[in-house]
N, C-alpha and C. Protein backbone atom coordinates (compact mmCIF):
# COMPACT_ATOMS: atom_id res chain seq x y z
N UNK A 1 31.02 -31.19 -29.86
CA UNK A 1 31.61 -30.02 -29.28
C UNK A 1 30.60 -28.86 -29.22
N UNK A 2 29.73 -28.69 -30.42
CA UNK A 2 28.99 -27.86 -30.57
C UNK A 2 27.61 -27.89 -29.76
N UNK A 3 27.48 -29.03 -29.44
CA UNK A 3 26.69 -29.45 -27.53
C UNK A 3 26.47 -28.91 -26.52
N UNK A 4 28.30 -29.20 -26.49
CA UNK A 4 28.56 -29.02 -25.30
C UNK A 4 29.00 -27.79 -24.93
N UNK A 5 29.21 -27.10 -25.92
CA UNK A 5 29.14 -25.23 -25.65
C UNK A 5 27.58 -24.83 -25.36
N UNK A 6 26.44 -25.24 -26.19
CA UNK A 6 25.22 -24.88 -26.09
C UNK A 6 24.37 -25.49 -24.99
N UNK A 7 25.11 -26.30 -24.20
CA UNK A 7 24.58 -26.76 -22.44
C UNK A 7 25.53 -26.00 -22.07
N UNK A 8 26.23 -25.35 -22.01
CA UNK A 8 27.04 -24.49 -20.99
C UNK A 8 26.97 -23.26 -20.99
N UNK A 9 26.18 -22.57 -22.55
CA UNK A 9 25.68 -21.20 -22.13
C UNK A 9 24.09 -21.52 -21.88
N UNK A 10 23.67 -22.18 -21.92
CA UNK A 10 22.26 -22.46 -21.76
C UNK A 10 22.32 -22.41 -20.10
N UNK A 11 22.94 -23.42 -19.51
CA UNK A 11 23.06 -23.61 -17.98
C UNK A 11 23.22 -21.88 -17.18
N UNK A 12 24.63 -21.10 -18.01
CA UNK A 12 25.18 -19.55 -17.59
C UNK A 12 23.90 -18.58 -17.63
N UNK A 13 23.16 -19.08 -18.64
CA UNK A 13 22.27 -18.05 -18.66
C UNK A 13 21.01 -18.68 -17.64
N UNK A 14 20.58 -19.50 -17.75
CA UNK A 14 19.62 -19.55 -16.26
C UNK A 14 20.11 -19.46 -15.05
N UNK A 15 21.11 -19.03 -15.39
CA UNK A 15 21.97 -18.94 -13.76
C UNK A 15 21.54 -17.36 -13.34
N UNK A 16 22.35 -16.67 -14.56
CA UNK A 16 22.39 -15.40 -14.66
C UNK A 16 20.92 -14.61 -14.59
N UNK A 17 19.86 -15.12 -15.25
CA UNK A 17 18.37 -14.84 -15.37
C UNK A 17 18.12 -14.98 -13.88
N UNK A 18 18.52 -16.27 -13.25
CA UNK A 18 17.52 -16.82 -12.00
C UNK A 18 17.79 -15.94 -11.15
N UNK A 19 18.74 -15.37 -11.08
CA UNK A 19 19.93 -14.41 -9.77
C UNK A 19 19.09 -12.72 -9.78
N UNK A 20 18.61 -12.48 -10.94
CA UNK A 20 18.29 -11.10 -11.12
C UNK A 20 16.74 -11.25 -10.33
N UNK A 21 16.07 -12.05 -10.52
CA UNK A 21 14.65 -11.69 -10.77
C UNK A 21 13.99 -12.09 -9.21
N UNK A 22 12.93 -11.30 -9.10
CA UNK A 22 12.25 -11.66 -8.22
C UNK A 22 10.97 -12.69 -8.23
N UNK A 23 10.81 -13.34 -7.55
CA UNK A 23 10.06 -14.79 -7.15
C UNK A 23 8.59 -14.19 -6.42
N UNK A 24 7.15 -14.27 -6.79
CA UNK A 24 6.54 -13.95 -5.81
C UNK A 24 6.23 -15.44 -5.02
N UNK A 25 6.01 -14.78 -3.92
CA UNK A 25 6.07 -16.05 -3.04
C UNK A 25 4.94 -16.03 -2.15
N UNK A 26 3.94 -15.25 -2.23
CA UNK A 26 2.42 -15.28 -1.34
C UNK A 26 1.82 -13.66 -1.41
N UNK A 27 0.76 -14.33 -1.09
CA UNK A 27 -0.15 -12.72 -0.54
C UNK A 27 -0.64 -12.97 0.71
N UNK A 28 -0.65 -12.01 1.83
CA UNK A 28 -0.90 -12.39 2.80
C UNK A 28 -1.87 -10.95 3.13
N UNK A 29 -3.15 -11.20 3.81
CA UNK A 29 -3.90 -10.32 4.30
C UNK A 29 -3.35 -9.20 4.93
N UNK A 30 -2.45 -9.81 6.16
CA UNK A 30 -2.11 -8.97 6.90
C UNK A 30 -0.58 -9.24 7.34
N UNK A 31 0.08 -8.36 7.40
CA UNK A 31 1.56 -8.53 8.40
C UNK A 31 1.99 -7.17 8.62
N UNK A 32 2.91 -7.45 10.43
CA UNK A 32 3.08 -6.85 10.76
C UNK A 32 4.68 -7.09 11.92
N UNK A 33 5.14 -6.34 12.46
CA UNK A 33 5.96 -6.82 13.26
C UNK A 33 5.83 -5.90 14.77
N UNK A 34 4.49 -5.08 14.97
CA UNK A 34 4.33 -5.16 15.83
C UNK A 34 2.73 -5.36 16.51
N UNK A 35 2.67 -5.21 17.67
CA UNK A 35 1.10 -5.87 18.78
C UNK A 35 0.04 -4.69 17.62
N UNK A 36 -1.05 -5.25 17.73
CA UNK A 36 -2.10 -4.57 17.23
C UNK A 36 -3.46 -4.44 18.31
N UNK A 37 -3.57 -3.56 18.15
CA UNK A 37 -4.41 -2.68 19.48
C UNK A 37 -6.06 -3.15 19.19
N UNK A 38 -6.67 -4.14 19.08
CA UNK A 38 -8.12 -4.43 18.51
C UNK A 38 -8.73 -3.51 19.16
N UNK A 39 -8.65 -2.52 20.21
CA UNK A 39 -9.87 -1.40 20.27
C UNK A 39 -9.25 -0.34 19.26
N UNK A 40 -8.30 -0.20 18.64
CA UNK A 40 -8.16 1.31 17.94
C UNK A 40 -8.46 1.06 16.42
N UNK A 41 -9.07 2.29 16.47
CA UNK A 41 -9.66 2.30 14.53
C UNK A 41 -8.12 2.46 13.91
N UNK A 42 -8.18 1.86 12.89
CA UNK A 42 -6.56 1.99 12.36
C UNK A 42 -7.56 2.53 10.75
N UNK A 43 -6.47 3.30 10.02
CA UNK A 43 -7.17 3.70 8.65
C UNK A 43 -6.12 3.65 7.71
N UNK A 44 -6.44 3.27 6.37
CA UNK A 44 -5.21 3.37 5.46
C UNK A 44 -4.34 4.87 5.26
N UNK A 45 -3.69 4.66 5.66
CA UNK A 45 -2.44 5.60 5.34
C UNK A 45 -1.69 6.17 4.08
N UNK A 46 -1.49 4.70 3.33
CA UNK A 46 -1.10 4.70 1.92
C UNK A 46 -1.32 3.36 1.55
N UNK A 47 -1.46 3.72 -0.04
CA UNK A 47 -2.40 2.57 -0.83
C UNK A 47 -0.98 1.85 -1.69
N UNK A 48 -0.92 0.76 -1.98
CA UNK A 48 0.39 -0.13 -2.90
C UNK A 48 1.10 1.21 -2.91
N UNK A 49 2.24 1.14 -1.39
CA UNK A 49 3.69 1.32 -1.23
C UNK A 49 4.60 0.15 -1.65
N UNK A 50 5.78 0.79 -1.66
CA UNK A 50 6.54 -0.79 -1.97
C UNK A 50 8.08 -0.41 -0.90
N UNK A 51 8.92 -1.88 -0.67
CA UNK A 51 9.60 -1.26 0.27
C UNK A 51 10.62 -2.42 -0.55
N UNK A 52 12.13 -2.66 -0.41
CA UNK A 52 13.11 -3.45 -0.87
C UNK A 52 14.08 -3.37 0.15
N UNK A 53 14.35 -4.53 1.04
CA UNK A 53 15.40 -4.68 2.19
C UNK A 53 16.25 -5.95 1.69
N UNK A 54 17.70 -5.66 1.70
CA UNK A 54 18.24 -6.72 1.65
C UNK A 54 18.95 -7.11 2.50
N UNK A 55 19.32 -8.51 3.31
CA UNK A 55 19.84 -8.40 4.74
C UNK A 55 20.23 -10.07 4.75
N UNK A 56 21.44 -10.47 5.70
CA UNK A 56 22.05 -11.30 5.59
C UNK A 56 20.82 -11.92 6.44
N UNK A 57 20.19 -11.71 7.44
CA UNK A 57 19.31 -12.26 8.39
C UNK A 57 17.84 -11.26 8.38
N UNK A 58 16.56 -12.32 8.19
CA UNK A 58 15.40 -11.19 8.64
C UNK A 58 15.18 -10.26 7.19
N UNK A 59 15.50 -10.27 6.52
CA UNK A 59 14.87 -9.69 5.05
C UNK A 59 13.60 -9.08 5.19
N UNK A 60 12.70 -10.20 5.65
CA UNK A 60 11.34 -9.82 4.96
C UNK A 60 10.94 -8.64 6.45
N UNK A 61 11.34 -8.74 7.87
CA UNK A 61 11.28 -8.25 8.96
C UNK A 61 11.51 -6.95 8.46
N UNK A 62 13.01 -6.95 7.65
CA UNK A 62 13.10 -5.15 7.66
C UNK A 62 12.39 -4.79 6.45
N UNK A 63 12.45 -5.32 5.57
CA UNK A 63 11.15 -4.59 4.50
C UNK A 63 10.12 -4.12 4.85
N UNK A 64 9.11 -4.71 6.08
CA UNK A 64 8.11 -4.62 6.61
C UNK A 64 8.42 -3.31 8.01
N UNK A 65 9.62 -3.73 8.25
CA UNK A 65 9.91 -2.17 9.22
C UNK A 65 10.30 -0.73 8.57
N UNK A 66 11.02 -1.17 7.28
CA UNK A 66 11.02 -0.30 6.35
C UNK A 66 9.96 0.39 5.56
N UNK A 67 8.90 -0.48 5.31
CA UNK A 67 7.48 0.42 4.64
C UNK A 67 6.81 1.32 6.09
N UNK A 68 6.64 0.71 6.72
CA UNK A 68 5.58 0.38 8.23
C UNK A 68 6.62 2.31 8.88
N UNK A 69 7.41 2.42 9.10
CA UNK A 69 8.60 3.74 9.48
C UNK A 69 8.39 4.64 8.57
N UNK A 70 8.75 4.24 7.39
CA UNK A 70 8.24 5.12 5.90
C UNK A 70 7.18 6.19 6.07
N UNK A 71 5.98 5.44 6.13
CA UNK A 71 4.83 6.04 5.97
C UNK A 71 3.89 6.06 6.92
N UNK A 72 4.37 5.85 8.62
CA UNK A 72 4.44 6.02 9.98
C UNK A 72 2.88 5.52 10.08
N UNK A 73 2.61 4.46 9.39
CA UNK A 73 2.11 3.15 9.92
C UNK A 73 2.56 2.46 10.80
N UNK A 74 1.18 1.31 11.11
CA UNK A 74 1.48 0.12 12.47
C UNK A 74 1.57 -1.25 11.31
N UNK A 75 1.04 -1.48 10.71
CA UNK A 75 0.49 -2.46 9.75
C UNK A 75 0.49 -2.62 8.50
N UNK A 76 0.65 -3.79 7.31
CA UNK A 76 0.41 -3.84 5.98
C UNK A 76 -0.71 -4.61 6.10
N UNK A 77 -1.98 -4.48 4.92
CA UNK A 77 -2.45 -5.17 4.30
C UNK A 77 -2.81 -5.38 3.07
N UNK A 78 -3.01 -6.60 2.23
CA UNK A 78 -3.29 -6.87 0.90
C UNK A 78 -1.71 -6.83 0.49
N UNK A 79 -0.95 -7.38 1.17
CA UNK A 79 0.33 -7.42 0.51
C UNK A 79 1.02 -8.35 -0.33
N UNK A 80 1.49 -8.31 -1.16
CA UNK A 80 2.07 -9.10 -1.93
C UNK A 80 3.81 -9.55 -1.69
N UNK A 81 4.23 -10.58 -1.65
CA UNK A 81 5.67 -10.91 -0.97
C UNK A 81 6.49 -11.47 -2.21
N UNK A 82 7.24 -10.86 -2.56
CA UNK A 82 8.16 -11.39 -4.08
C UNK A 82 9.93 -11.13 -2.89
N UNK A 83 10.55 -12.68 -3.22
CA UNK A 83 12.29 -13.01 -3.19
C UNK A 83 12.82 -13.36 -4.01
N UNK A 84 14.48 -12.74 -3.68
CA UNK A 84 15.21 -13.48 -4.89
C UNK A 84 15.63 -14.65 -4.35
N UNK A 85 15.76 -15.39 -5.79
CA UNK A 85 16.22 -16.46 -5.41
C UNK A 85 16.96 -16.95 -4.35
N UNK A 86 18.43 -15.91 -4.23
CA UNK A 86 19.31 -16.21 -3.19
C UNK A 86 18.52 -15.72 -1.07
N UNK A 87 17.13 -15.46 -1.88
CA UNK A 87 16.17 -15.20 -0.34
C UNK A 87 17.33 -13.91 0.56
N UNK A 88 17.70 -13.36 0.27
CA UNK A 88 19.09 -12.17 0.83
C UNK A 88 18.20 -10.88 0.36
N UNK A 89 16.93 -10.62 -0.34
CA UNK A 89 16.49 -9.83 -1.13
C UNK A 89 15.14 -9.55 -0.94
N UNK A 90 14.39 -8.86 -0.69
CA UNK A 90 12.84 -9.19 -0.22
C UNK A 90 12.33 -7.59 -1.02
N UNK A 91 10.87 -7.66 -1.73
CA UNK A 91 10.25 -6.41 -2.02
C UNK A 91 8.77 -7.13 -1.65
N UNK A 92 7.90 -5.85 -0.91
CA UNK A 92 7.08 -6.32 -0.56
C UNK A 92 6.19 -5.25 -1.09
N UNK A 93 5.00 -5.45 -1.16
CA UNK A 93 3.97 -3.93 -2.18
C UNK A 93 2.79 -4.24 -0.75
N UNK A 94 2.49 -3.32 -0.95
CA UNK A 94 0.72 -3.42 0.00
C UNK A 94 0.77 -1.95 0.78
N UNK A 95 -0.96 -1.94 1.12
CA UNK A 95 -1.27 -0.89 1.61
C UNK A 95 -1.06 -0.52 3.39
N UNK A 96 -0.52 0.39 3.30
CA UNK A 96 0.04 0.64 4.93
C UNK A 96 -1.20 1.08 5.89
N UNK A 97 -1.18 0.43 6.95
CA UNK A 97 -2.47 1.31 8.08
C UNK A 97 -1.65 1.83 9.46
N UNK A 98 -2.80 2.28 9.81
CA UNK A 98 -2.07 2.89 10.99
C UNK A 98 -2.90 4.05 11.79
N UNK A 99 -2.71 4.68 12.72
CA UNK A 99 -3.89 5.41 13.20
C UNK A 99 -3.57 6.97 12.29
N UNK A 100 -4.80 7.88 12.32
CA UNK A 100 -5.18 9.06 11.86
C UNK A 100 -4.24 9.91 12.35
N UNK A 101 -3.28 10.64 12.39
CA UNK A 101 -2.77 11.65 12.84
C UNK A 101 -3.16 12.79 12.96
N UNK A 102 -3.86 13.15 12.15
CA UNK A 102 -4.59 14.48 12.23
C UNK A 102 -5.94 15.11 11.19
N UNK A 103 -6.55 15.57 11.81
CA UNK A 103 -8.20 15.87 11.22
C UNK A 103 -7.03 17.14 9.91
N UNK A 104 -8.05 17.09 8.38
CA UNK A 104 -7.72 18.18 7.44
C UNK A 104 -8.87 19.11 7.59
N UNK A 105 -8.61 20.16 7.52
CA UNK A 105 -9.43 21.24 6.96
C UNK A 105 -9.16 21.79 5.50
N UNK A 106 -9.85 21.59 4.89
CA UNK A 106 -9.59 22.38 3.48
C UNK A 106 -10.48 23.58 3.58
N UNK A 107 -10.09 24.86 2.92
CA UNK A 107 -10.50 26.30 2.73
C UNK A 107 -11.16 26.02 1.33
N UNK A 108 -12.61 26.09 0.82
CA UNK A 108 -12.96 26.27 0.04
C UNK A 108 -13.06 27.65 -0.87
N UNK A 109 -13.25 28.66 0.11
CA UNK A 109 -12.93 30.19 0.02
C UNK A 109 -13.01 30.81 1.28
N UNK A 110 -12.92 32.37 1.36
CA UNK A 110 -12.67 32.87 2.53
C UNK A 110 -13.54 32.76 3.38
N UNK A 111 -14.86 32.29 3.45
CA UNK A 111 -15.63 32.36 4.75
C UNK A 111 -16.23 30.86 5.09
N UNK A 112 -15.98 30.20 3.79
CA UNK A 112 -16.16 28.50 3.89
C UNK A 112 -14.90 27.56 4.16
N UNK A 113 -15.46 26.70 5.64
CA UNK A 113 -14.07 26.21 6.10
C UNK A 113 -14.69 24.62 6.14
N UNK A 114 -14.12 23.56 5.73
CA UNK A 114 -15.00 22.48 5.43
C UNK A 114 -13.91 21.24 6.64
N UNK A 115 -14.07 20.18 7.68
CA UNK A 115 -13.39 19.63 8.10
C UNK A 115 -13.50 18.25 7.31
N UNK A 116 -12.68 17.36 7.37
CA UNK A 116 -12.71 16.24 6.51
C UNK A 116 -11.74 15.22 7.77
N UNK A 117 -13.00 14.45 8.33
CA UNK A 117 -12.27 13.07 9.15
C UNK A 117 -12.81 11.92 8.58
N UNK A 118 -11.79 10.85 9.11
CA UNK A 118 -12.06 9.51 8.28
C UNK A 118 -13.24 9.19 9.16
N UNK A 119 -14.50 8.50 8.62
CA UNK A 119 -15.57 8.27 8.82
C UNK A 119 -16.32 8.98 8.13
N UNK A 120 -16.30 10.05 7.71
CA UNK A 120 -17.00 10.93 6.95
C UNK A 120 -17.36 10.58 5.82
N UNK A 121 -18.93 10.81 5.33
CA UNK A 121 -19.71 10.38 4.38
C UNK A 121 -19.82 11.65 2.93
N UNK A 122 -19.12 11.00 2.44
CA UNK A 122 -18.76 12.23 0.94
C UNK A 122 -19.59 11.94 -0.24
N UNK A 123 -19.86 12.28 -1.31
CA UNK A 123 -19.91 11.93 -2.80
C UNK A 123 -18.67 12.48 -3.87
N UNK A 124 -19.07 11.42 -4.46
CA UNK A 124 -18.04 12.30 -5.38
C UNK A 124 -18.16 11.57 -7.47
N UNK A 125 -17.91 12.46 -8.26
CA UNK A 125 -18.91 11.98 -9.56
C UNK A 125 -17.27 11.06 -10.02
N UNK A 126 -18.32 10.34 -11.17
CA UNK A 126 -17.30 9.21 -11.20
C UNK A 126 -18.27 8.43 -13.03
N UNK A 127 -17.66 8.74 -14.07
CA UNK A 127 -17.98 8.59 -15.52
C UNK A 127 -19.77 8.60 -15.38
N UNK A 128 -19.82 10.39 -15.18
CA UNK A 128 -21.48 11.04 -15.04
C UNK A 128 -22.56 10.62 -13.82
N UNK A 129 -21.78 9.38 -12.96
CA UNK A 129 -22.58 9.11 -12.04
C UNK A 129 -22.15 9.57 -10.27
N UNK A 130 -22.85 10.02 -9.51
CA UNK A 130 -22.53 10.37 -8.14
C UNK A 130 -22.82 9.50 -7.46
N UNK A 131 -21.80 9.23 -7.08
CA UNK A 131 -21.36 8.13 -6.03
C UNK A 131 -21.24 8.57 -4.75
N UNK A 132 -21.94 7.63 -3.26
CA UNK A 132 -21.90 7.90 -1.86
C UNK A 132 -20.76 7.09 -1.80
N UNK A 133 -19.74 7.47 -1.08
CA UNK A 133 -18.32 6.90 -0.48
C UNK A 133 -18.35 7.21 1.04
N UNK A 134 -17.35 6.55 1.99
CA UNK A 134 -17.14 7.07 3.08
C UNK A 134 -15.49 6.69 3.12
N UNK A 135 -14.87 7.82 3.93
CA UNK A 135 -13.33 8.49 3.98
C UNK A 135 -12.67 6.96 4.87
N UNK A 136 -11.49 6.72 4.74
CA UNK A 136 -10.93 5.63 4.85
C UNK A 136 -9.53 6.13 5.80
N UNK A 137 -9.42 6.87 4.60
CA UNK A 137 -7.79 7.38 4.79
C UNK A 137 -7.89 8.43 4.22
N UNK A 138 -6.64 9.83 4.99
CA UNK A 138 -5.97 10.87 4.37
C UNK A 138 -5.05 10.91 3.91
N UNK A 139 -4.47 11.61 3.38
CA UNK A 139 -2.80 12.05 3.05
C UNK A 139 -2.73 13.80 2.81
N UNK A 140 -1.91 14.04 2.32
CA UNK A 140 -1.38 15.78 2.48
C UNK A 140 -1.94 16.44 1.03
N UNK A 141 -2.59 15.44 0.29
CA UNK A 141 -3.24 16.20 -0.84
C UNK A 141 -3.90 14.94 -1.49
N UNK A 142 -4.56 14.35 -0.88
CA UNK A 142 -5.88 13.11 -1.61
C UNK A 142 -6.46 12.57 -0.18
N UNK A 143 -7.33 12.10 -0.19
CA UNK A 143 -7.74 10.94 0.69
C UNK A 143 -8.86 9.71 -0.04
N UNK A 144 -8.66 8.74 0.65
CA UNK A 144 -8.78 7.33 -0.11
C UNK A 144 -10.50 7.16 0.40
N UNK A 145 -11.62 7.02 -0.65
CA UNK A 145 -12.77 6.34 -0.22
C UNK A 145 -12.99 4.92 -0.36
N UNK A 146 -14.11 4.58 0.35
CA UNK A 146 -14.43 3.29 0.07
C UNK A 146 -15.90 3.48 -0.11
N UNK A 147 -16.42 2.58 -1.08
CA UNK A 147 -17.60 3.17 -1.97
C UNK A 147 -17.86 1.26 -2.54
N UNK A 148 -19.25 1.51 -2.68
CA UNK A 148 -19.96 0.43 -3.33
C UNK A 148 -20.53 -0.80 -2.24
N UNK A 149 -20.85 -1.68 -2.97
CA UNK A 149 -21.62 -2.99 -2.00
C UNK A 149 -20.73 -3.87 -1.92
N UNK A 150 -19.14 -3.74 -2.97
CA UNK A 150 -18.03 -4.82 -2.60
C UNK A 150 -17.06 -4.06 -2.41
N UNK A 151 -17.29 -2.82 -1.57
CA UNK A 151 -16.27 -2.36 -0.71
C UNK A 151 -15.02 -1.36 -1.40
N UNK A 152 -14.78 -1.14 -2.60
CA UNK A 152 -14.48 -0.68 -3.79
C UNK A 152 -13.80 0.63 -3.19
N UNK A 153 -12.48 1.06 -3.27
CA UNK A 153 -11.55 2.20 -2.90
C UNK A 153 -10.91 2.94 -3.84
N UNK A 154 -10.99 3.91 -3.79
CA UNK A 154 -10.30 4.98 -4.27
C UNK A 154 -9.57 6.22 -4.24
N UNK A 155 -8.62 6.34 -4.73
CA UNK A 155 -8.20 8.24 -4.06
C UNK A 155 -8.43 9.04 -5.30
N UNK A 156 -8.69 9.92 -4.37
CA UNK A 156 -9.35 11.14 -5.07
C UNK A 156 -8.37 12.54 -4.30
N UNK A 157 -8.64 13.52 -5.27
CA UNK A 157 -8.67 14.58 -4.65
C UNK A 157 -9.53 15.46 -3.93
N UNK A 158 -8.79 15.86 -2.73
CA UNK A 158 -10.08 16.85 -2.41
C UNK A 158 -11.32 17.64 -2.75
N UNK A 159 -10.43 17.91 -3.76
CA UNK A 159 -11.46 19.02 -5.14
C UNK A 159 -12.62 18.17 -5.45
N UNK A 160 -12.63 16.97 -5.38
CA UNK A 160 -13.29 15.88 -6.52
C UNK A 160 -14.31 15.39 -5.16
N UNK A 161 -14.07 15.75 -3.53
CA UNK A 161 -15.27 15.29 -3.26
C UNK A 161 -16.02 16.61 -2.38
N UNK A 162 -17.67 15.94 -2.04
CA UNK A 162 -18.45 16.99 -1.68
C UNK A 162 -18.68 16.08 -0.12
N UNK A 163 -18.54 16.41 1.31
CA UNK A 163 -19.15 16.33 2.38
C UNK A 163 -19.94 15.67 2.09
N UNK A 164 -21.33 15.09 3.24
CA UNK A 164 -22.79 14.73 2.82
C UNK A 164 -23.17 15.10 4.52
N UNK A 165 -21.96 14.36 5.94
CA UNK A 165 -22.70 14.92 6.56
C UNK A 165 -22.28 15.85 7.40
C-alpha cells in the first residue's frame, strides 16, 4: 500500500514540476518574421530583451512580434528559445536589431556639443586599460560598443566614452 501511494505522488509531482517549467529548445542566430533589407545597415537596438507570448496557435511568431514592436526593431539575434512543455507558452531572450532612428548629441558643457553615430570610433577605460571600440548601437542613455579582435560588446555610458574621430 505504502508503494503504491509513493508511485502516485511521485508520478503528481513530475506532472506538476513538468507543467511549470520552461524547456530550452535551441539557439538560433537569427529570427525574424519579417523580409530583411541586405542593403540596410541594421544596428543593435537592445542587448538580451526577453519577450513571453502565450497562444493557442503561433506562440513562438508572437513572442518574436512581441520583442521585435517592443523595442521597434526588424530582427533578433543570438537568441535563445525556451517552451513549456504544453508548447502553448514560448519566452524567447536575444538581442533586438533594427535600423538607427536617430543621430544623439550629448552637451558636454555650454560651448562643447559632441555628435555620437553608430559607426563612430570611441575609447573608453576599462580595469586601467583604454580600449578602441566602435558604436554598434544607441539607446536614450547608453550605447553598446564592439571592441577587441573577437568582436567583444558592451554598454556603456555616455560619460564613460571619449570620440576618436
Amino acid at each position: 500500500m505504502k508503494k503504491s501511494h509513493l508511485l502516485v505522488i511521485g508520478i503528481l509531482l513530475t506532472t506538476l514540476t513538468s507543467c511549470g517549467r520552461y524547456v530550452r529548445i535551441g539557439d538560433l542566430t537569427g529570427i525574424s518574421n519579417r523580409n530583411i533589407d541586405d542593403t540596410t545597415q541594421y544596428v543593435m537596438l537592445e542587448r538580451e530583451v526577453e519577450a513571453v507570448a502565450t497562444a493557442e496557435n503561433d506562440a513562438l511568431e508572437q513572442a518574436v512580434d512581441n520583442l521585435t514592436k517592443e523595442h521597434e526593431g526588424e530582427f533578433l539575434r543570438n537568441t535563445k528559445i525556451y517552451v513549456k512543455s504544453n508548447g502553448k507558452k514560448v519566452k524567447i531572450i536575444g538581442d533586438v536589431w533594427g535600423i538607427q532612428k536617430a543621430n544623439v548629441n550629448v552637451n558636454t558643457s555650454a560651448t562643447a556639443e559632441i555628435e555620437l553615430n553608430v559607426g563612430d570610433n570611441v575609447v573608453f577605460k576599462r580595469k586601467r586599460d583604454i580600449i578602441d571600440g566602435k558604436i554598434i548601437g544607441l539607446n536614450a542613455d547608453s550605447i553598446i560598443v564592439e571592441y577587441g579582435k573577437r568582436k567583444k560588446r558592451i554598454e556603456l555610458r555616455y560619460d564613460d566614452v571619449t570620440k576618436t574621430n
